[in-house]
Protein backbone atom coordinates (compact mmCIF):
# COMPACT_ATOMS: atom_id res chain seq x y z
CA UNK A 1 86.40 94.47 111.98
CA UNK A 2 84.91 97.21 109.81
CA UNK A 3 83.79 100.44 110.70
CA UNK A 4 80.12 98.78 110.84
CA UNK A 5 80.89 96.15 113.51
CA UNK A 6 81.01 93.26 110.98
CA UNK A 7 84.27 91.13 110.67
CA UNK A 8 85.82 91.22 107.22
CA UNK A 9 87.05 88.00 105.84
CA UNK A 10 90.32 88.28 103.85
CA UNK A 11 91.46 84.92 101.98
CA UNK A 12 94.13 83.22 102.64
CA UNK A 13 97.58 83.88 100.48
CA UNK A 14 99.04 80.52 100.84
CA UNK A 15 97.45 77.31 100.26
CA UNK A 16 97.78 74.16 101.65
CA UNK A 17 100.02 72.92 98.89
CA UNK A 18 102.55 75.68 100.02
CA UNK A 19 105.72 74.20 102.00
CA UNK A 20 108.46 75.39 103.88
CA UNK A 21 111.68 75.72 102.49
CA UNK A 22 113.53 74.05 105.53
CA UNK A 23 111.25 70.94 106.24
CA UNK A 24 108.29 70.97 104.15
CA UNK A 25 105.82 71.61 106.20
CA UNK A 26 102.85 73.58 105.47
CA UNK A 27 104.04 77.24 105.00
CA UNK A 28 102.26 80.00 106.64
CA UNK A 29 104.97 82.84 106.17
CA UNK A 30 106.24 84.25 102.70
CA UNK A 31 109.15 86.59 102.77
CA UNK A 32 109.92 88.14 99.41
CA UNK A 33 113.17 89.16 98.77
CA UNK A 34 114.22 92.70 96.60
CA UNK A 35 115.30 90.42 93.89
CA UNK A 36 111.73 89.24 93.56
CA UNK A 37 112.17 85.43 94.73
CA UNK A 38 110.51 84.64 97.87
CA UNK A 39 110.83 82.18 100.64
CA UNK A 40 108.58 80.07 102.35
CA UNK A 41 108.34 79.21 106.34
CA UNK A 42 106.27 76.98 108.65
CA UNK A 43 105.87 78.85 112.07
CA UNK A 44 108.71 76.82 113.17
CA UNK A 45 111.07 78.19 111.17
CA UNK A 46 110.26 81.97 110.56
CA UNK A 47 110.32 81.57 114.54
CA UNK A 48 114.06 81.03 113.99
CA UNK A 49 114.83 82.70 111.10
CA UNK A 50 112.70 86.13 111.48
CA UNK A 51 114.91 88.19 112.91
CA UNK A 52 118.04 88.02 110.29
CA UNK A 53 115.55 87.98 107.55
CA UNK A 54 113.77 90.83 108.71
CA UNK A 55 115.87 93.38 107.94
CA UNK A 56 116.48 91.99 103.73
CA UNK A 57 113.10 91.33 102.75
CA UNK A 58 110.70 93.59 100.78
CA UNK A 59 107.42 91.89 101.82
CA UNK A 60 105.83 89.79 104.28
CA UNK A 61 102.90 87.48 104.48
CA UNK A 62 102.52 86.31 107.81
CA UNK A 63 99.34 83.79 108.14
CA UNK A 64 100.64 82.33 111.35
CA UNK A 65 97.20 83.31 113.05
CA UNK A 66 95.74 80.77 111.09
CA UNK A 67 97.32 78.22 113.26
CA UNK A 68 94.76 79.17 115.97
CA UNK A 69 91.79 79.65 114.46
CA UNK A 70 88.71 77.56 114.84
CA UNK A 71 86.88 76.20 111.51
């Protein structure tokens, strides 16, 4: 929320149309790497892989809230 009690809407970074690496399911997690390539995760997956990758990635987009949100 911002300073003026209204909630700030921030769009989305990954679109339907982006898949997990693993299974291909819809992504909601983007890690990017130092060499610039980036990986993409369902919940399922970063779930499992988050802690190794934690530690060698540069960036991360983490839309997993989405999951739980009400249209």
């Amino acid at each position: 929320m911002s300073e003026s009690g209204t909630q700030t809407l921030v769009a989305p970074v990954l679109m339907s149309t982006d898949r997990c690496d693993r299974c291909g399911a819809q992504a909601y997690v983007l890690a990017e790497l130092p060499n610039g390539s980036a990986l993409l995760f369902c919940g399922h997956h970063w779930n499992a892989h988050e802690e190794a990758l934690r530690p060698k990635v540069v960036k991360v987009v983490d839309e997993l809230h989405r999951l739980s949100e009400k249209p």
